[in-house]
N, C-alpha and C. Protein backbone atom coordinates (compact mmCIF):
# COMPACT_ATOMS: atom_id res chain seq x y z
N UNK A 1 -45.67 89.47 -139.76
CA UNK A 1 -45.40 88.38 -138.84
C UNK A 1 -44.27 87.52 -139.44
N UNK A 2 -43.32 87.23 -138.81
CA UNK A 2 -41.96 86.45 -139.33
C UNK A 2 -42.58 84.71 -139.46
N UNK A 3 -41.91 84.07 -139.91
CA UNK A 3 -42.49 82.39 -140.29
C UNK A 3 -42.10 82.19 -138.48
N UNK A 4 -41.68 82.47 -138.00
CA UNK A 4 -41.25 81.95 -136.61
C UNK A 4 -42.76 82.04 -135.75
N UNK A 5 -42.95 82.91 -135.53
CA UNK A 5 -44.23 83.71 -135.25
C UNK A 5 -45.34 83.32 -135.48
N UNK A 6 -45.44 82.59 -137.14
CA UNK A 6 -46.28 81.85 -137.49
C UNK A 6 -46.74 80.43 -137.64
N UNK A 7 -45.75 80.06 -136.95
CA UNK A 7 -45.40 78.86 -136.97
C UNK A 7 -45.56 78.61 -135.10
N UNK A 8 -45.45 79.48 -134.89
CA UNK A 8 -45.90 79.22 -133.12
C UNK A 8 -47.79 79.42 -133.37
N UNK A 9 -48.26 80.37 -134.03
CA UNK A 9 -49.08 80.92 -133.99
C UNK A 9 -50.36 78.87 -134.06
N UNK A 10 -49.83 78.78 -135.28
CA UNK A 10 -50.52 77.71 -135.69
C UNK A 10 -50.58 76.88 -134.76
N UNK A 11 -49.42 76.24 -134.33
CA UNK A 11 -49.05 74.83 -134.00
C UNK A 11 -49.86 75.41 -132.08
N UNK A 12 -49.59 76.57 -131.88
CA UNK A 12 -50.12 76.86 -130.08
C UNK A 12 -51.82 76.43 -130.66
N UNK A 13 -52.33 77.12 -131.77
CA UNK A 13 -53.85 76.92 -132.08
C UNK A 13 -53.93 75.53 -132.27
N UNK A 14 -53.65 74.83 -132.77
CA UNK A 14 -53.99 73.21 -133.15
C UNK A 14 -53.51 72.48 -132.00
N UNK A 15 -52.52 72.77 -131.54
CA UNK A 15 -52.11 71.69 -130.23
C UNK A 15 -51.92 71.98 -128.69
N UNK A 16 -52.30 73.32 -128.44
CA UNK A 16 -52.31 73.82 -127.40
C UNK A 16 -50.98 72.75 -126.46
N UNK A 17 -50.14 73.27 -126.54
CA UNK A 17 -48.65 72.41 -126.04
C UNK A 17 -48.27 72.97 -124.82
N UNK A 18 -47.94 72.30 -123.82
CA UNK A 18 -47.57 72.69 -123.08
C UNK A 18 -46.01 73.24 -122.39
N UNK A 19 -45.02 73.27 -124.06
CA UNK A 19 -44.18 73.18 -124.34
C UNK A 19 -44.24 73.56 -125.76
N UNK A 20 -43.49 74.71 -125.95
CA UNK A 20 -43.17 74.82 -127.60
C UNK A 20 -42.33 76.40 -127.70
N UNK A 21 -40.66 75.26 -127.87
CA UNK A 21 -39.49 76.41 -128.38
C UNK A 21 -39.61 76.22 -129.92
N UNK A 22 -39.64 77.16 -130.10
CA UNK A 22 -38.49 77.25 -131.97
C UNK A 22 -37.60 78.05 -132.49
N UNK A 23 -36.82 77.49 -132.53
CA UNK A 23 -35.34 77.55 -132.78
C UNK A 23 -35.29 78.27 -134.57
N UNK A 24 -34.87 79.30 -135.26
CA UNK A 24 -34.40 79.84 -136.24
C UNK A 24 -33.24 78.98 -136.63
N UNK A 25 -32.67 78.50 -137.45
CA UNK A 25 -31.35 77.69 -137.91
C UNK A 25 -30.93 78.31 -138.99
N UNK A 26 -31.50 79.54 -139.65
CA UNK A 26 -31.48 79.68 -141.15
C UNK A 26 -29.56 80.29 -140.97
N UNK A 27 -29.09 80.79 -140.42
CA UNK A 27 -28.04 81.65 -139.88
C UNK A 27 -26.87 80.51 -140.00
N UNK A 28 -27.46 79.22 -140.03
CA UNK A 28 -26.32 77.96 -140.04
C UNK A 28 -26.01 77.94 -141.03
N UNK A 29 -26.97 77.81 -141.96
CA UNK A 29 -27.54 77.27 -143.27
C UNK A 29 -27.20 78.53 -144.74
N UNK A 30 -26.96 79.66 -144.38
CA UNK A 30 -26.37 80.67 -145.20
C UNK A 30 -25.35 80.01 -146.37
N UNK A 31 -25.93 80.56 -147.46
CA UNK A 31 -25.25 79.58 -148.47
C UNK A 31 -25.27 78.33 -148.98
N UNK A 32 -26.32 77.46 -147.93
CA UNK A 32 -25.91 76.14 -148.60
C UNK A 32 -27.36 76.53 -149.22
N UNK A 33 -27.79 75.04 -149.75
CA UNK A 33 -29.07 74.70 -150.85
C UNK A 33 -30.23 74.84 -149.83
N UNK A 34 -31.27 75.37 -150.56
CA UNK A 34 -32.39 75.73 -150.02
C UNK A 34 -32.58 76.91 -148.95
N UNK A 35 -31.25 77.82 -148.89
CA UNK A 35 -31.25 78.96 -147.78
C UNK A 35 -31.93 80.08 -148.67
N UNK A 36 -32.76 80.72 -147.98
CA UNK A 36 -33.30 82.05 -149.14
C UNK A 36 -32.33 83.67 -148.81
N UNK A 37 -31.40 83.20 -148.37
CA UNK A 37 -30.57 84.39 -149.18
C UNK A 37 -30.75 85.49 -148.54
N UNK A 38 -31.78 85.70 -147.47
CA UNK A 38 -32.23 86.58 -146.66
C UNK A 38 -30.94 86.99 -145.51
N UNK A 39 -30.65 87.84 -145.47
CA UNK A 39 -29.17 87.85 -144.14
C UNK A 39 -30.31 87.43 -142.92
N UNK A 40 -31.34 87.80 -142.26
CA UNK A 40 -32.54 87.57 -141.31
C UNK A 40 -32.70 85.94 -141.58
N UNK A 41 -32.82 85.63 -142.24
CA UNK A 41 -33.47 84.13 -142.94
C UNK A 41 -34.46 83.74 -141.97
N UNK A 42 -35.29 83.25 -142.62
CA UNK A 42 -36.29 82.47 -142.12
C UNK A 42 -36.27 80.92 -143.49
N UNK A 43 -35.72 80.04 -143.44
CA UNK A 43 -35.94 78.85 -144.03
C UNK A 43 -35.61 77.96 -143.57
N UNK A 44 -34.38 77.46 -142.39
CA UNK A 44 -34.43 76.77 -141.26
C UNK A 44 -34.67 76.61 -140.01
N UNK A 45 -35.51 75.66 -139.57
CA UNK A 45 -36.25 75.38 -138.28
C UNK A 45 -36.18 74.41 -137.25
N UNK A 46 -36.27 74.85 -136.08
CA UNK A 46 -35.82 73.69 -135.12
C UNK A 46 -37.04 74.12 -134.52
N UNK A 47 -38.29 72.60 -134.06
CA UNK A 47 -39.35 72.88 -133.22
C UNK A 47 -39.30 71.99 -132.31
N UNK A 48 -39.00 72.35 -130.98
CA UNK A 48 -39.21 71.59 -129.58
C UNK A 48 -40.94 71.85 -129.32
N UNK A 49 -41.93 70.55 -129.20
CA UNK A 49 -43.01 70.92 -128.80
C UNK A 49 -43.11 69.50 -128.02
N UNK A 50 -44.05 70.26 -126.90
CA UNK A 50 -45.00 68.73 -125.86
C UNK A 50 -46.20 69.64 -125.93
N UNK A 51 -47.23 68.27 -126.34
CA UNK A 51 -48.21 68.80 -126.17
C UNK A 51 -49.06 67.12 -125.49
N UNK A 52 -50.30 67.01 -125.09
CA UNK A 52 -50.67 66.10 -124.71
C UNK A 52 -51.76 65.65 -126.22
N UNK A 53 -51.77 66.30 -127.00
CA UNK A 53 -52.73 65.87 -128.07
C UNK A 53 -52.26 64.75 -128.92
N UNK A 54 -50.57 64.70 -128.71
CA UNK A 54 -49.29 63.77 -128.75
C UNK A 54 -49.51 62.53 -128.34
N UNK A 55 -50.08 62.38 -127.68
CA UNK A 55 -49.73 61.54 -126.72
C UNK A 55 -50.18 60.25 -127.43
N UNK A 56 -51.29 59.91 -127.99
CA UNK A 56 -51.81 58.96 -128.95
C UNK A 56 -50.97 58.81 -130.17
N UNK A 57 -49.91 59.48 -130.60
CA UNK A 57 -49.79 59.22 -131.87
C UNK A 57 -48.18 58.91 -132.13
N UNK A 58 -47.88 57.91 -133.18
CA UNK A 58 -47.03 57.67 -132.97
C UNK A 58 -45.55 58.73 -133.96
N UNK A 59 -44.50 58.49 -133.95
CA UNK A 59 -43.27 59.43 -134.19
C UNK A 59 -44.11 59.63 -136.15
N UNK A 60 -44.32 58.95 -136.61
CA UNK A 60 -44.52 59.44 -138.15
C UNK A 60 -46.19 60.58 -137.95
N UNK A 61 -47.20 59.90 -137.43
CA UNK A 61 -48.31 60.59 -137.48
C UNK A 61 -48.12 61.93 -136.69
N UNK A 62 -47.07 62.30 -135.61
CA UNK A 62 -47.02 63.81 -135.00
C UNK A 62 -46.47 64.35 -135.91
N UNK A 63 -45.41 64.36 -136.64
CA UNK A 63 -44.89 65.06 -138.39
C UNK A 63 -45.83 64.96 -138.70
N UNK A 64 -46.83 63.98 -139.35
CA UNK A 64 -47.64 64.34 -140.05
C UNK A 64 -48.63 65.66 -139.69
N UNK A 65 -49.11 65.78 -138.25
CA UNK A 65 -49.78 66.47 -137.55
C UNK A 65 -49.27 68.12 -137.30
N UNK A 66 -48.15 68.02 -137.43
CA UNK A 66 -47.55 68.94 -137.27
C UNK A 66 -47.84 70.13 -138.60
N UNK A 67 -46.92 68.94 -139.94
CA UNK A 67 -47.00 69.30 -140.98
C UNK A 67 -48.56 70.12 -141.60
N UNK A 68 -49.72 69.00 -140.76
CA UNK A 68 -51.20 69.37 -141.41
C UNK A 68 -51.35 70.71 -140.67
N UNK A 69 -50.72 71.17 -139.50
CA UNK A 69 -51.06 72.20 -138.69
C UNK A 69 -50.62 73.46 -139.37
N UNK A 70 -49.37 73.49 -139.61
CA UNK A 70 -48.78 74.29 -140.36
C UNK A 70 -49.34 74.15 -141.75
N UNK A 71 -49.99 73.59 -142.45
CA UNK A 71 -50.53 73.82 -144.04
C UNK A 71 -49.47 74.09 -144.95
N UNK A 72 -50.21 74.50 -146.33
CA UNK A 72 -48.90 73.68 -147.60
C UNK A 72 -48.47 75.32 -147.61
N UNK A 73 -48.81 76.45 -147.57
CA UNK A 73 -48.40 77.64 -147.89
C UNK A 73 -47.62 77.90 -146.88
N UNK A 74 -47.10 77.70 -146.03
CA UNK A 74 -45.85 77.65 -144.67
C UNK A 74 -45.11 76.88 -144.82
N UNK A 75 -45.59 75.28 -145.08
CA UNK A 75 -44.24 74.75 -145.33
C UNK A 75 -43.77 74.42 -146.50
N UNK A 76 -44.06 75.40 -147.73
CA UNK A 76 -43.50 75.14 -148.73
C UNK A 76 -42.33 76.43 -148.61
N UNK A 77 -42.73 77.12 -147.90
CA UNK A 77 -41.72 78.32 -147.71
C UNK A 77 -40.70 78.05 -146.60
N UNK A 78 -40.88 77.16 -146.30
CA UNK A 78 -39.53 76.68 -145.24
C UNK A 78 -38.81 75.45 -145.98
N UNK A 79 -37.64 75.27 -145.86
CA UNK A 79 -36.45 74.51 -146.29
C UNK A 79 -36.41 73.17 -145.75
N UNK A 80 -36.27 73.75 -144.38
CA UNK A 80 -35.77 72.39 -143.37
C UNK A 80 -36.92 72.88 -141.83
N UNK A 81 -37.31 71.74 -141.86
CA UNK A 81 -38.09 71.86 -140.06
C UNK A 81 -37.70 70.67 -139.34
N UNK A 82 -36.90 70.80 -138.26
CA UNK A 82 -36.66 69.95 -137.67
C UNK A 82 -37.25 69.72 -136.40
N UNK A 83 -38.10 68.70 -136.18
CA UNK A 83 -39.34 68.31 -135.01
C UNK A 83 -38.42 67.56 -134.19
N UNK A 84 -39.11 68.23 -132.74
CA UNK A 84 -38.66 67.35 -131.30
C UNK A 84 -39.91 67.45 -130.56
N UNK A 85 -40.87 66.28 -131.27
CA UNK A 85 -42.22 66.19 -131.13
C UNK A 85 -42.45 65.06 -129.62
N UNK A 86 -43.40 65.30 -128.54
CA UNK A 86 -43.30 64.47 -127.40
C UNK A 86 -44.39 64.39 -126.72
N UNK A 87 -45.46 63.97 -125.92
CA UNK A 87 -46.74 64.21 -125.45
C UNK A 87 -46.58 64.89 -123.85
C-alpha cells in the first residue's frame, strides 16, 4: 500500500469525510531537504478533507486530529503534509 493509500485509508476510518483529495507533492520536492530520494516519492503531501467531525474544532485542534489519525509511524515517514482541513 503506497503512504497515499494509507493515508486515505486512516483519515476515511477516523473521519468519515465527505470530501478527501490527496495530492502527492514529493515530484516538486526532488532534491531539496527531507525528499527520500525515491524517483515515485512518497514524502510530500497535500490533504484536501471536509468532514463534519470538523466542524467543532478549531484550525490548530483539526492538525492535531488529523495528525492523531494518521499516528507517529506515518507521519514520521512523511516530510511535509499540507492540510486543507474544513467541516
Amino acid at each position: 500500500m503506497t503512504r497515499a493509500e494509507e493515508i486515505e485509508t486512516r483519515l476515511r476510518a477516523a473521519f468519515t469525510p465527505t470530501e478527501l483529495v490527496i495530492r502527492n507533492d514529493s515530484a516538486q520536492h526532488a532534491g531539496h531537504a527531507g525528499a527520500d530520494g525515491d524517483p515515485t516519492g512518497e514524502s510530500h503531501f497535500h490533504v484536501r478533507m471536509r468532514a463534519p467531525a470538523m466542524a467543532d474544532l478549531n484550525r490548530l485542534a483539526r492538525h492535531r486530529a488529523v495528525h492523531g489519525a494518521l499516528g507517529p509511524d506515518l507521519t514520521r515517514d512523511i516530510h511535509a503534509l499540507s492540510l486543507d482541513l474544513d467541516a
